[in-house]
Structures are given as C-alpha cells and as structure tokens.
PDB file of N, CA and C in Angstrom:
ATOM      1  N   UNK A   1       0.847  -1.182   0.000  1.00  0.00           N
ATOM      2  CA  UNK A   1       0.000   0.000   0.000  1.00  0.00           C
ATOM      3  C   UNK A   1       0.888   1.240   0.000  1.00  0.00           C
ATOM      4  N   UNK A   2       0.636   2.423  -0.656  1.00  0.00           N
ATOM      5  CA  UNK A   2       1.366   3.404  -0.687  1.00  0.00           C
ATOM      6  C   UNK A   2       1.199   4.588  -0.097  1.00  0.00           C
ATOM      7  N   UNK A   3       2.118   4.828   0.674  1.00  0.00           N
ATOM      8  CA  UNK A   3       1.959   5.554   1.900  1.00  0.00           C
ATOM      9  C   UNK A   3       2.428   7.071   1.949  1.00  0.00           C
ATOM     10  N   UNK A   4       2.807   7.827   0.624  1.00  0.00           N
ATOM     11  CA  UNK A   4       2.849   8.774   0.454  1.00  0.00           C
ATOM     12  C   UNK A   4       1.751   9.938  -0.048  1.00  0.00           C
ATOM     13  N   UNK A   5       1.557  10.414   0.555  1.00  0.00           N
ATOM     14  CA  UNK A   5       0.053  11.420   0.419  1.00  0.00           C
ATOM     15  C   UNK A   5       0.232  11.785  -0.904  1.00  0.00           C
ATOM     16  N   UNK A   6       0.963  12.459  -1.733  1.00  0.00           N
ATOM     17  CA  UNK A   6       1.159  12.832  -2.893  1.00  0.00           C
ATOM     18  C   UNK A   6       0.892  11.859  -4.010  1.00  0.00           C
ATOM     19  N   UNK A   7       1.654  10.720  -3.758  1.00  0.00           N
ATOM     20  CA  UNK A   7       1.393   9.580  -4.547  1.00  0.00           C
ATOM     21  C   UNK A   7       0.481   8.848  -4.678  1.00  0.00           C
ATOM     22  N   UNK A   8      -0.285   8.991  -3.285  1.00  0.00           N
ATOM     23  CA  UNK A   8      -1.882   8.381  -3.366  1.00  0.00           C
ATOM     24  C   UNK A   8      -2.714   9.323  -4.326  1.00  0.00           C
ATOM     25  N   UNK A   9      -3.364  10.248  -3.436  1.00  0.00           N
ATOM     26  CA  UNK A   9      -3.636  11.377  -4.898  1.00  0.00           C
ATOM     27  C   UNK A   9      -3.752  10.572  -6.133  1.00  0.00           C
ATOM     28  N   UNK A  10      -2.323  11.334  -6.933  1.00  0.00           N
ATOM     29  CA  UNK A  10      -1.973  11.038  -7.578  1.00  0.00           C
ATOM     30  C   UNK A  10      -2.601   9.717  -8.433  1.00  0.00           C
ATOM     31  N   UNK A  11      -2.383   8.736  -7.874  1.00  0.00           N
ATOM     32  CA  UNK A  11      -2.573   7.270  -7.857  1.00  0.00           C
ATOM     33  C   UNK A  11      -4.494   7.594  -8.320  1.00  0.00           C
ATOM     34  N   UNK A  12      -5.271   7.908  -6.843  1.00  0.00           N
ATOM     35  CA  UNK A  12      -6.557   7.852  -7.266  1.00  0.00           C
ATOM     36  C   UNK A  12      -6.810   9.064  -8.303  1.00  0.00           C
ATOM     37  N   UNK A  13      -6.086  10.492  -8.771  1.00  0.00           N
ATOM     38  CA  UNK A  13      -6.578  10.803  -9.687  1.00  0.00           C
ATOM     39  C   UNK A  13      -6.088  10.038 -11.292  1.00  0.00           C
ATOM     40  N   UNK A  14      -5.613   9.438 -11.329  1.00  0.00           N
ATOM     41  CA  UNK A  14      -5.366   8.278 -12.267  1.00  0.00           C
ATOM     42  C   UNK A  14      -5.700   7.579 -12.714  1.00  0.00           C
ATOM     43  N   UNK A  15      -6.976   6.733 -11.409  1.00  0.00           N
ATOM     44  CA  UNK A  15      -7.982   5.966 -11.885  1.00  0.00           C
ATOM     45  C   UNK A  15      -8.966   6.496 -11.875  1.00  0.00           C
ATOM     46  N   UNK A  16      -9.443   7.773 -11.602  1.00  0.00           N
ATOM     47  CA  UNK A  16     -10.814   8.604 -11.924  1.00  0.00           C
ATOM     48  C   UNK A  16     -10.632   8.693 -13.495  1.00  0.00           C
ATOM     49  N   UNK A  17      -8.953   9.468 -14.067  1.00  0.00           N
ATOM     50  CA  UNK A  17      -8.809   9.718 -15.620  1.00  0.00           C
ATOM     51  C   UNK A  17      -9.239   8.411 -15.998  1.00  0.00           C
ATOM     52  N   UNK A  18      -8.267   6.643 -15.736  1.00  0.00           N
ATOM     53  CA  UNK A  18      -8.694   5.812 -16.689  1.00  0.00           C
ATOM     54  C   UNK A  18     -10.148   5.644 -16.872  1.00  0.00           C
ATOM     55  N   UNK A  19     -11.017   5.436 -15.201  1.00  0.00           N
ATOM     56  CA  UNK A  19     -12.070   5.014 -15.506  1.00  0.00           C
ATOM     57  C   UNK A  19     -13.208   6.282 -15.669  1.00  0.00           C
ATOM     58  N   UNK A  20     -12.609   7.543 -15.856  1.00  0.00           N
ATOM     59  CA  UNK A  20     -13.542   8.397 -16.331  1.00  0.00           C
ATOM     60  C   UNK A  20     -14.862   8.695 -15.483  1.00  0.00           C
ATOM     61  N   UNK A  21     -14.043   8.620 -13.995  1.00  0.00           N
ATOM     62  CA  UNK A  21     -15.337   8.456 -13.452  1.00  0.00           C
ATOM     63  C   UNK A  21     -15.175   8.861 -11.776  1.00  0.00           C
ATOM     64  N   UNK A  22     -15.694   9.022 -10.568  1.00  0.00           N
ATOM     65  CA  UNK A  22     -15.245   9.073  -9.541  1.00  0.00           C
ATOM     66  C   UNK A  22     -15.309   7.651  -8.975  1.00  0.00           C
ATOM     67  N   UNK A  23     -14.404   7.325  -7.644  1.00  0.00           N
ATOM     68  CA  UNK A  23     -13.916   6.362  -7.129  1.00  0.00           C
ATOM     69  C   UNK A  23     -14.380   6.074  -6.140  1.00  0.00           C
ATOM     70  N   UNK A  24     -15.073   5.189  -5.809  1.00  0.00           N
ATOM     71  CA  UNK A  24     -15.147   4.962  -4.017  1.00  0.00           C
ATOM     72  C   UNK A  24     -13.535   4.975  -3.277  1.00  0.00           C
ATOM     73  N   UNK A  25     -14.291   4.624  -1.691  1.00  0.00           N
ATOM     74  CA  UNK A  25     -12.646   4.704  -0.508  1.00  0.00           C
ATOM     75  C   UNK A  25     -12.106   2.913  -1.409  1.00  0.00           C
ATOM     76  N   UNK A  26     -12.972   2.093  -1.777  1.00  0.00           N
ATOM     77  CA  UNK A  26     -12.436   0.732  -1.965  1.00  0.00           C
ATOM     78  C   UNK A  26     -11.863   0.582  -2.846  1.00  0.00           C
ATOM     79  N   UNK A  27     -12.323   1.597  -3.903  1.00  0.00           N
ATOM     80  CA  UNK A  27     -11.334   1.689  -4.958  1.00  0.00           C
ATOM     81  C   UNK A  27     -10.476   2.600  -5.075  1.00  0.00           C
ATOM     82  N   UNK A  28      -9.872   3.417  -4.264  1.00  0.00           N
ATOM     83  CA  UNK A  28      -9.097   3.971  -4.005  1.00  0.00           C
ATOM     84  C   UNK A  28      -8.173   3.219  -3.297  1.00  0.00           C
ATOM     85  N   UNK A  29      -8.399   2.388  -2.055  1.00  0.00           N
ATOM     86  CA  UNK A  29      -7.106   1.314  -1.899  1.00  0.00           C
ATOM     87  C   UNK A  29      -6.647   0.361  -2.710  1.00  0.00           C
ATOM     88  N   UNK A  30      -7.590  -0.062  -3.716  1.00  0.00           N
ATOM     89  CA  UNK A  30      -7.033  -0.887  -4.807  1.00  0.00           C
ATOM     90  C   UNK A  30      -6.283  -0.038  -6.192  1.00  0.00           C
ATOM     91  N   UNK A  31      -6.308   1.200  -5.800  1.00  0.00           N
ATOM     92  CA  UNK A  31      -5.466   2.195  -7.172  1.00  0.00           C
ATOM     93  C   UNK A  31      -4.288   2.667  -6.053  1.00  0.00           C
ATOM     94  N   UNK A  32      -4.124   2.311  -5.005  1.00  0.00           N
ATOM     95  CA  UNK A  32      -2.930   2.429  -4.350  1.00  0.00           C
ATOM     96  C   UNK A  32      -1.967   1.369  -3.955  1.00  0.00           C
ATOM     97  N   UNK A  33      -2.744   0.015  -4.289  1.00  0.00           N
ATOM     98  CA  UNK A  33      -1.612  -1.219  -3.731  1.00  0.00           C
ATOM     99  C   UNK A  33      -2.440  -2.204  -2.761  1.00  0.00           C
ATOM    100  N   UNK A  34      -3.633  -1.868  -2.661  1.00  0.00           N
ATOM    101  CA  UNK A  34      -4.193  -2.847  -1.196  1.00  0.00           C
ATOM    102  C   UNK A  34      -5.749  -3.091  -1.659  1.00  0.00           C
ATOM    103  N   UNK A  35      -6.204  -4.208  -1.515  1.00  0.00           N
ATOM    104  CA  UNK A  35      -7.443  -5.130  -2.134  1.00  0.00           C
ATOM    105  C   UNK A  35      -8.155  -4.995  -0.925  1.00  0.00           C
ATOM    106  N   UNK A  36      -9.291  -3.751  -1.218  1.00  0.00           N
ATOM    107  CA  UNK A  36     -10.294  -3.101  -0.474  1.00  0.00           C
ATOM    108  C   UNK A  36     -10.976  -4.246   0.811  1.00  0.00           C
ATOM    109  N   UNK A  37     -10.844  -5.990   0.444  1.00  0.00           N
ATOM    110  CA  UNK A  37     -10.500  -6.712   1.493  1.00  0.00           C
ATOM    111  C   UNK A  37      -9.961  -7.435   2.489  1.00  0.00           C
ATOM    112  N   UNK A  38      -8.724  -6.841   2.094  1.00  0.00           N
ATOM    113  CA  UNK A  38      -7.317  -6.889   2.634  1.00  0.00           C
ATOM    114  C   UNK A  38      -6.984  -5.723   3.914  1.00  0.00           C
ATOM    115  N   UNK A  39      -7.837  -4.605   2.942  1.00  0.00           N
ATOM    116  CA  UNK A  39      -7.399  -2.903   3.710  1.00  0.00           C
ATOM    117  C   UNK A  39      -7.848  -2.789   5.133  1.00  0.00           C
ATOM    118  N   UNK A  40      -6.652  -2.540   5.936  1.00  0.00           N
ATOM    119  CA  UNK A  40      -6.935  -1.979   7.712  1.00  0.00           C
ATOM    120  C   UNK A  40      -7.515  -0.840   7.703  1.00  0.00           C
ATOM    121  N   UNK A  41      -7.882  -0.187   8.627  1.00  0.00           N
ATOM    122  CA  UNK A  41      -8.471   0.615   9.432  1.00  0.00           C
ATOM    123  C   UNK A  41      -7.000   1.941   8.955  1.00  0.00           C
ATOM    124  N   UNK A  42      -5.696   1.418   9.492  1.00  0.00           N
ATOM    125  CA  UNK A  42      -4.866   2.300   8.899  1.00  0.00           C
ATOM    126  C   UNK A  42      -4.363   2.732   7.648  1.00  0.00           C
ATOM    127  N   UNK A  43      -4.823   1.723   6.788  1.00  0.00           N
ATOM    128  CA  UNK A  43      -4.876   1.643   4.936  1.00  0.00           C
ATOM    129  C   UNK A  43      -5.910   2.721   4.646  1.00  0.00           C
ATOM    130  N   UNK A  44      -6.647   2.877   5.167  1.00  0.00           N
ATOM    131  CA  UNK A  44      -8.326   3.731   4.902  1.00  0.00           C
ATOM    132  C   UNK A  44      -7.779   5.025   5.599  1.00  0.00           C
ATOM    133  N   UNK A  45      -7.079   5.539   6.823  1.00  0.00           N
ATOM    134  CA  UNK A  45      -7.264   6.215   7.559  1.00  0.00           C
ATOM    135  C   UNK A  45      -6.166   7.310   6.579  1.00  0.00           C
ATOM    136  N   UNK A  46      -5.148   6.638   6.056  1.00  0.00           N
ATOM    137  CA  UNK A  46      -4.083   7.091   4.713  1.00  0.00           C
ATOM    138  C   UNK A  46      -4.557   7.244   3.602  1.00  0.00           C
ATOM    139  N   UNK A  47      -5.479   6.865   3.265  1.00  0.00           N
ATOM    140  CA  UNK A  47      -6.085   7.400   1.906  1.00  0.00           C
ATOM    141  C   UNK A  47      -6.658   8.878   2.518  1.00  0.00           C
ATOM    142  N   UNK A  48      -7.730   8.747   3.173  1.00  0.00           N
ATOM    143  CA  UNK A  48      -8.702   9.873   3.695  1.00  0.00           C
ATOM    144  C   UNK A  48      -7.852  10.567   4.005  1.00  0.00           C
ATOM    145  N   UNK A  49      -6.830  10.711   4.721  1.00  0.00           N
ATOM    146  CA  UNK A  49      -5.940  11.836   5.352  1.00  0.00           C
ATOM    147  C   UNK A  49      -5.517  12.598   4.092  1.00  0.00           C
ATOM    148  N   UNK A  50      -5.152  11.665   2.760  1.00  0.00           N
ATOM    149  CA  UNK A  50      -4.356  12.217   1.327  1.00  0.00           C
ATOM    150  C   UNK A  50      -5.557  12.768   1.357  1.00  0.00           C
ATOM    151  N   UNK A  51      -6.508  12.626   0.773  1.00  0.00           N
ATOM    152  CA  UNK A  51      -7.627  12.945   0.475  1.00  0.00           C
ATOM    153  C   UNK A  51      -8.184  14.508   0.985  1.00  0.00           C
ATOM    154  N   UNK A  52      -7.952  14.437   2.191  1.00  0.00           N
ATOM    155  CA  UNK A  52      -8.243  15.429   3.269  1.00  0.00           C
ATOM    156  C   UNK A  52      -7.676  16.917   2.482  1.00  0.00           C
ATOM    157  N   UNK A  53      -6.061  16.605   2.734  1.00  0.00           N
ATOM    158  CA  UNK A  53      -5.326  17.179   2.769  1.00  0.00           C
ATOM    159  C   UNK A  53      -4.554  17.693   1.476  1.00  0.00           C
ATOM    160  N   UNK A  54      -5.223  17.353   0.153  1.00  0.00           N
ATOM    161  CA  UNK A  54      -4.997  17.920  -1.052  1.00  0.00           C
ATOM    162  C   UNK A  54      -6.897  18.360  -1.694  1.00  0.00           C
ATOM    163  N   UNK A  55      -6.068  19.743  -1.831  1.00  0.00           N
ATOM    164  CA  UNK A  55      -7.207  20.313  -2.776  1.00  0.00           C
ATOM    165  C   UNK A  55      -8.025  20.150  -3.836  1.00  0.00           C
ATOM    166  N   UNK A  56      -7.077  19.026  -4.353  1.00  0.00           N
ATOM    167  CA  UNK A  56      -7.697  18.534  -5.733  1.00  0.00           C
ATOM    168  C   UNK A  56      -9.017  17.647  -6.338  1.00  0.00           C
ATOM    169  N   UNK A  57      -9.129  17.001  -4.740  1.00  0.00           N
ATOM    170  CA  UNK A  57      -9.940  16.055  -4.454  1.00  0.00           C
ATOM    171  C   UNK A  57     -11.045  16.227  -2.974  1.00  0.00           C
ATOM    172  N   UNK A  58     -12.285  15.663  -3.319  1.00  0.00           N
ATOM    173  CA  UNK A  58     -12.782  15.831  -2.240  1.00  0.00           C
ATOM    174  C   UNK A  58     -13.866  14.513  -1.612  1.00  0.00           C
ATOM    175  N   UNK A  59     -14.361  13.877  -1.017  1.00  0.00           N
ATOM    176  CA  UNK A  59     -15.304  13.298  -0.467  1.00  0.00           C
ATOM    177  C   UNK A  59     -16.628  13.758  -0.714  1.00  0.00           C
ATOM    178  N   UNK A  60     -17.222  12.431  -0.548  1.00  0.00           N
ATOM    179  CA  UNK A  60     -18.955  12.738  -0.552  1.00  0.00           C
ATOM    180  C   UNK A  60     -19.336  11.254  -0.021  1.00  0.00           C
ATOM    181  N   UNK A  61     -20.933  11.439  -0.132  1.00  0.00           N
ATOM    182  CA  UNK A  61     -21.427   9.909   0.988  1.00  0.00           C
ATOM    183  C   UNK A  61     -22.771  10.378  -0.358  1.00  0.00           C
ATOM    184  N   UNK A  62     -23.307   8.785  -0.441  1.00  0.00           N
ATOM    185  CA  UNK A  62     -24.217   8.399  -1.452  1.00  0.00           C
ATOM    186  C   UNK A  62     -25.456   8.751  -0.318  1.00  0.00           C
ATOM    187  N   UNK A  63     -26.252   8.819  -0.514  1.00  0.00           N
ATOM    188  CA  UNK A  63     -27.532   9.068   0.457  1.00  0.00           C
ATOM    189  C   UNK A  63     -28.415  10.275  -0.085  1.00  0.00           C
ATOM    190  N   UNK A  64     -29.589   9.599  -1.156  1.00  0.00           N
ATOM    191  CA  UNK A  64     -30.680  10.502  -2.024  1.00  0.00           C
ATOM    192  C   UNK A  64     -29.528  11.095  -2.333  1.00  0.00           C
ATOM    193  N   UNK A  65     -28.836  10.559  -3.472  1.00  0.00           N
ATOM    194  CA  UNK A  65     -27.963  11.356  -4.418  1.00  0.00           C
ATOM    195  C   UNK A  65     -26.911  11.513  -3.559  1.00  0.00           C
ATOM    196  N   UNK A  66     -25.861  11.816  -4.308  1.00  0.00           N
ATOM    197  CA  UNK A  66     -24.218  12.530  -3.819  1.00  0.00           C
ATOM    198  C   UNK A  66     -24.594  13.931  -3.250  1.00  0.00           C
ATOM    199  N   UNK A  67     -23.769  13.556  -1.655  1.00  0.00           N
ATOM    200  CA  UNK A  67     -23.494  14.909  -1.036  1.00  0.00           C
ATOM    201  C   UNK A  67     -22.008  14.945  -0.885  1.00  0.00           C
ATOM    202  N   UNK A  68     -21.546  16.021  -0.644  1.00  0.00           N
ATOM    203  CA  UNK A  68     -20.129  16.136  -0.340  1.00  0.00           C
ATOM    204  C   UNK A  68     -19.835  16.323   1.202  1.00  0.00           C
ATOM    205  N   UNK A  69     -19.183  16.052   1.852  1.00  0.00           N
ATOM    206  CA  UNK A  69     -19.406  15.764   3.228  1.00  0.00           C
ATOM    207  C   UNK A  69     -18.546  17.552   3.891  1.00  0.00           C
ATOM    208  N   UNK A  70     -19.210  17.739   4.983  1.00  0.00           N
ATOM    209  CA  UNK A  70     -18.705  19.163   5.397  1.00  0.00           C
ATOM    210  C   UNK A  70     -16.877  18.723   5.741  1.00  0.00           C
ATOM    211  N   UNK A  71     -16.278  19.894   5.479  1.00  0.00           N
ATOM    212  CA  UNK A  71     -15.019  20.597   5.634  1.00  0.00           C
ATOM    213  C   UNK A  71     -14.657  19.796   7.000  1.00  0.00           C
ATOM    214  N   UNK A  72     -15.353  19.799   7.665  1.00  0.00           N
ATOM    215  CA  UNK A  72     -15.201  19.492   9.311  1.00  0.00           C
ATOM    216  C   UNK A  72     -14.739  18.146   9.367  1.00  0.00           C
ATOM    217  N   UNK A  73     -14.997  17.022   8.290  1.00  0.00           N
ATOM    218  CA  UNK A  73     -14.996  15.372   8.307  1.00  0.00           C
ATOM    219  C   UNK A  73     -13.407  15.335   9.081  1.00  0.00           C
ATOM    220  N   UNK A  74     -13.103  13.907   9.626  1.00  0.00           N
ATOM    221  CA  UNK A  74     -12.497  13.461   9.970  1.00  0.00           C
ATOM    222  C   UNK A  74     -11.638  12.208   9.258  1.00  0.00           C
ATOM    223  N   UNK A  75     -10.916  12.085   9.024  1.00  0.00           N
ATOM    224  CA  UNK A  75     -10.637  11.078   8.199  1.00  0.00           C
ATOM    225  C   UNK A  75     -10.329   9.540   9.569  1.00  0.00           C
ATOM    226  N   UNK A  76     -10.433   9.740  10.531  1.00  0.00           N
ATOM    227  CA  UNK A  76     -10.317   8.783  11.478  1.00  0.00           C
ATOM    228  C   UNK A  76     -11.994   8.099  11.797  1.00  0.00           C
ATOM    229  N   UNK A  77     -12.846   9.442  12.075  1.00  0.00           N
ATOM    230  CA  UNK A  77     -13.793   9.030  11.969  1.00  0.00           C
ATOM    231  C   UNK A  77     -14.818   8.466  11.282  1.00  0.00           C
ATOM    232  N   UNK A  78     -14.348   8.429   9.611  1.00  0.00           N
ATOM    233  CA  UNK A  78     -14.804   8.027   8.757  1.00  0.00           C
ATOM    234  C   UNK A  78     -14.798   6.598   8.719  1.00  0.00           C
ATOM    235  N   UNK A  79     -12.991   6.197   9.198  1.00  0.00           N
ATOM    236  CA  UNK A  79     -12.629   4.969   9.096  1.00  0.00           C
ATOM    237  C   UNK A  79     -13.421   3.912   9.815  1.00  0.00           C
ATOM    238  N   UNK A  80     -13.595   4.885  11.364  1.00  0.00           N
ATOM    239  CA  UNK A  80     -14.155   4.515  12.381  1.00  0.00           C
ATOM    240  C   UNK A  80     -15.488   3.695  11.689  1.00  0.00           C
ATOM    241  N   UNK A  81     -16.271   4.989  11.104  1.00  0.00           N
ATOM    242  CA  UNK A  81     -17.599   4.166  10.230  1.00  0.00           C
ATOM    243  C   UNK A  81     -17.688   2.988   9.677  1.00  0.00           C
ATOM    244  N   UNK A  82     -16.841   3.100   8.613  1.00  0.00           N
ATOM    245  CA  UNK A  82     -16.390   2.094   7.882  1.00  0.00           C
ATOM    246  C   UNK A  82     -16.065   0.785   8.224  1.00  0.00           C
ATOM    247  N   UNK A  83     -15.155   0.713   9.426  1.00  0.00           N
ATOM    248  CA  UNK A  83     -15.200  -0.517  10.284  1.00  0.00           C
ATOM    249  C   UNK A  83     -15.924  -1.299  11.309  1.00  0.00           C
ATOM    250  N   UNK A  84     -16.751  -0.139  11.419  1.00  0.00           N
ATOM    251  CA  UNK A  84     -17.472  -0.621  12.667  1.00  0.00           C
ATOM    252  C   UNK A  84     -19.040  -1.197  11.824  1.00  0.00           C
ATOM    253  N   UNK A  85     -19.126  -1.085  10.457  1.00  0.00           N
ATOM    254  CA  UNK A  85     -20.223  -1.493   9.525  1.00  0.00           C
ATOM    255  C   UNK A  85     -19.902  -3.898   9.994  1.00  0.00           C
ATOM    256  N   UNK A  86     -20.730  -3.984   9.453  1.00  0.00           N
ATOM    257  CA  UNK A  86     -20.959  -5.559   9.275  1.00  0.00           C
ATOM    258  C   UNK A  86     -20.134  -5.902   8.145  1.00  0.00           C
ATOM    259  N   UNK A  87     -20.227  -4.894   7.316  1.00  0.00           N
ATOM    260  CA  UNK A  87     -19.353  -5.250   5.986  1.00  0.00           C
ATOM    261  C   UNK A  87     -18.635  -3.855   5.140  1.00  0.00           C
ATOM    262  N   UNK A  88     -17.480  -3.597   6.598  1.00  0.00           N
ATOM    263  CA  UNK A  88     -16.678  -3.127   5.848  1.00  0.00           C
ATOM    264  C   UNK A  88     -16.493  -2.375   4.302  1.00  0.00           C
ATOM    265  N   UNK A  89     -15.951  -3.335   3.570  1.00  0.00           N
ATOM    266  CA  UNK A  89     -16.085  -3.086   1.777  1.00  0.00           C
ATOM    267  C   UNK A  89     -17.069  -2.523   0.935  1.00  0.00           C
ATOM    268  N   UNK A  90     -18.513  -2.982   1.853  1.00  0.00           N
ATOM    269  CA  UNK A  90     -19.751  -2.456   1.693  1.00  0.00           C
ATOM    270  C   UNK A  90     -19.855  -1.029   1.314  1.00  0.00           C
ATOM    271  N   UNK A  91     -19.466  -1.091   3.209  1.00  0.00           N
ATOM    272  CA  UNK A  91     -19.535   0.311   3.373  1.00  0.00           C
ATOM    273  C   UNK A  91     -18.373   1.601   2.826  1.00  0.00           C
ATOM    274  N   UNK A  92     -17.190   1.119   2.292  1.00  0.00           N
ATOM    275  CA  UNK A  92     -16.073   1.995   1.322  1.00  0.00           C
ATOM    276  C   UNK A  92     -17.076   2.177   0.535  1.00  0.00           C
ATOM    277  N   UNK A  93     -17.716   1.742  -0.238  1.00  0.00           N
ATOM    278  CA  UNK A  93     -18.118   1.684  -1.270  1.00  0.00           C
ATOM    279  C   UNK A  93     -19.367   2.947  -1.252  1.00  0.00           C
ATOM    280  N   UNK A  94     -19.241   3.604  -0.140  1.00  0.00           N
ATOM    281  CA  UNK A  94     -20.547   4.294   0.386  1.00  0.00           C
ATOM    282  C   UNK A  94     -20.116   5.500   0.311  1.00  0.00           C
ATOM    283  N   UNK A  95     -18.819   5.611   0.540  1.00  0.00           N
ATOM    284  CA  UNK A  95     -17.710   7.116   0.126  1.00  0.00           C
ATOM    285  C   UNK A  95     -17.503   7.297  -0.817  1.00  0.00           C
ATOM    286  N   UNK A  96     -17.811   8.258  -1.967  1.00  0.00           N
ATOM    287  CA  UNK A  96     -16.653   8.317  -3.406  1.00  0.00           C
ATOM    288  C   UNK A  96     -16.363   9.645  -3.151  1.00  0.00           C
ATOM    289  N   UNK A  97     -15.112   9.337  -3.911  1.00  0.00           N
ATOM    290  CA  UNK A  97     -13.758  10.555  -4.359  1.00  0.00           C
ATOM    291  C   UNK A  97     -14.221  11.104  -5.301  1.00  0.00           C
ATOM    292  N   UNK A  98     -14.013  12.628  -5.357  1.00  0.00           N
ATOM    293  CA  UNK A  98     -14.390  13.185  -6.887  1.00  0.00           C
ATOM    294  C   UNK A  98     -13.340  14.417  -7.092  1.00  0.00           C
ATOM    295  N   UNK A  99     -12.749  14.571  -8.233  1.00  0.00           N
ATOM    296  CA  UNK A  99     -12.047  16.137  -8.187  1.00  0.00           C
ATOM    297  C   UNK A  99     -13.248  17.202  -7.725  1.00  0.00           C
ATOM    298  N   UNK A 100     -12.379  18.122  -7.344  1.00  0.00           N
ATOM    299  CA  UNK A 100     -13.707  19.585  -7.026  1.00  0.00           C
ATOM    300  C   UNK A 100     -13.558  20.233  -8.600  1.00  0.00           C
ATOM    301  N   UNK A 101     -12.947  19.773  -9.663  1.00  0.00           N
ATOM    302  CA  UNK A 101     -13.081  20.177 -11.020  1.00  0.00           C
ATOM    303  C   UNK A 101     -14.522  19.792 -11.450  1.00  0.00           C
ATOM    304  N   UNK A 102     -14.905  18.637 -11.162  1.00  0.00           N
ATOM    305  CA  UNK A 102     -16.050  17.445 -11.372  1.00  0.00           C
ATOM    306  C   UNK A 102     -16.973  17.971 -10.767  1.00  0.00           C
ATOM    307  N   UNK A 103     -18.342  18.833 -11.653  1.00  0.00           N
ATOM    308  CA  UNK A 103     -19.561  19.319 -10.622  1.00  0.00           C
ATOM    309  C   UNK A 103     -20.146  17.776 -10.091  1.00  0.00           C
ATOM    310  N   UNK A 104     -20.825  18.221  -9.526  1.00  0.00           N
ATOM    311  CA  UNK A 104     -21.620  17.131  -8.487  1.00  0.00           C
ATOM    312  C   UNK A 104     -22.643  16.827  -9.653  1.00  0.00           C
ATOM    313  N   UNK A 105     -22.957  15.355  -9.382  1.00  0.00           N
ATOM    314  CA  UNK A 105     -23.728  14.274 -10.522  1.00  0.00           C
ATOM    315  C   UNK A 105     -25.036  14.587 -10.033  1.00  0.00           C
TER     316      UNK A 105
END
C-alpha cells in the first residue's frame, strides 16, 4: 500500500482519468496497492488523510444522491464508520472521491 500522500492522490486521480469516473474509498485502496478486502483501518485512515489534505480532491457519501461531506470530516472518523459497519467493503463503497473540477452528478 502506498503511503505517500502525494502519490496516493496522484494514484486515485489516475484511476478517476482511466475510468472516467469518480472512485469509491475501496477503490481507491485498490489504485494504491491494497485489495479493499485486505485494507486496515490504517490503509483507509491514509487514503482519507491524502484525500483530506490535497485540494484537488474531495469526499462525498451516497444518500438521495451525492453529497459532499462538510469541511469538518475526519478522516479517522470516517474509518471509524467504515469498520465498525458488518461489511466493511460495503460500506467503502458508500464514500466516493471526486475532483472539485467534477460538478456534483
């Protein structure tokens, strides 16, 4: 798994270009090195932190359409979510990544 904030980025804006599309958190550990059922609590907590912490990209949660989640999110507490679900992978799949270039769908 790749543990450089820049390179993650990077990494998930890469597979938004191939697949032309925004990414969940699960597919974002699998465009970094780690098989979304493989991924720890600290695999997730390193994406979201990249995530967090570059402008380029931002979060949202599926629920009656894509919202983008407030400024305030936590990237620990997200994880927190995420793990504490019945099914994990499920629930990555409940986050997607989008550039802030990318209006909302």
């Amino acid at each position: 798994m790749e543990t450089d904030s820049r390179k993650i980025v990077d990494n998930i804006l890469s597979d938004m270009a191939e697949l032309n599309d925004w990414i969940s958190i699960a597919d974002a550990t699998g465009a970094n090195g780690k098989n979304s059922f493989d991924a720890t609590y600290d695999d997730v907590v390193a994406i979201l932190s990249a995530v967090k912490n570059f402008s380029a990209v931002t979060l949202g949660k599926l629920g009656g359409g894509f919202h983008d989640l407030p400024d305030s999110w936590s990237p620990r507490e997200i994880a927190s979510e995420v793990f504490s679900s019945p099914d994990p992978t499920a629930e990555m799949m409940e986050f997607w990544i989008r550039e802030l270039e990318d209006p909302q769908r």
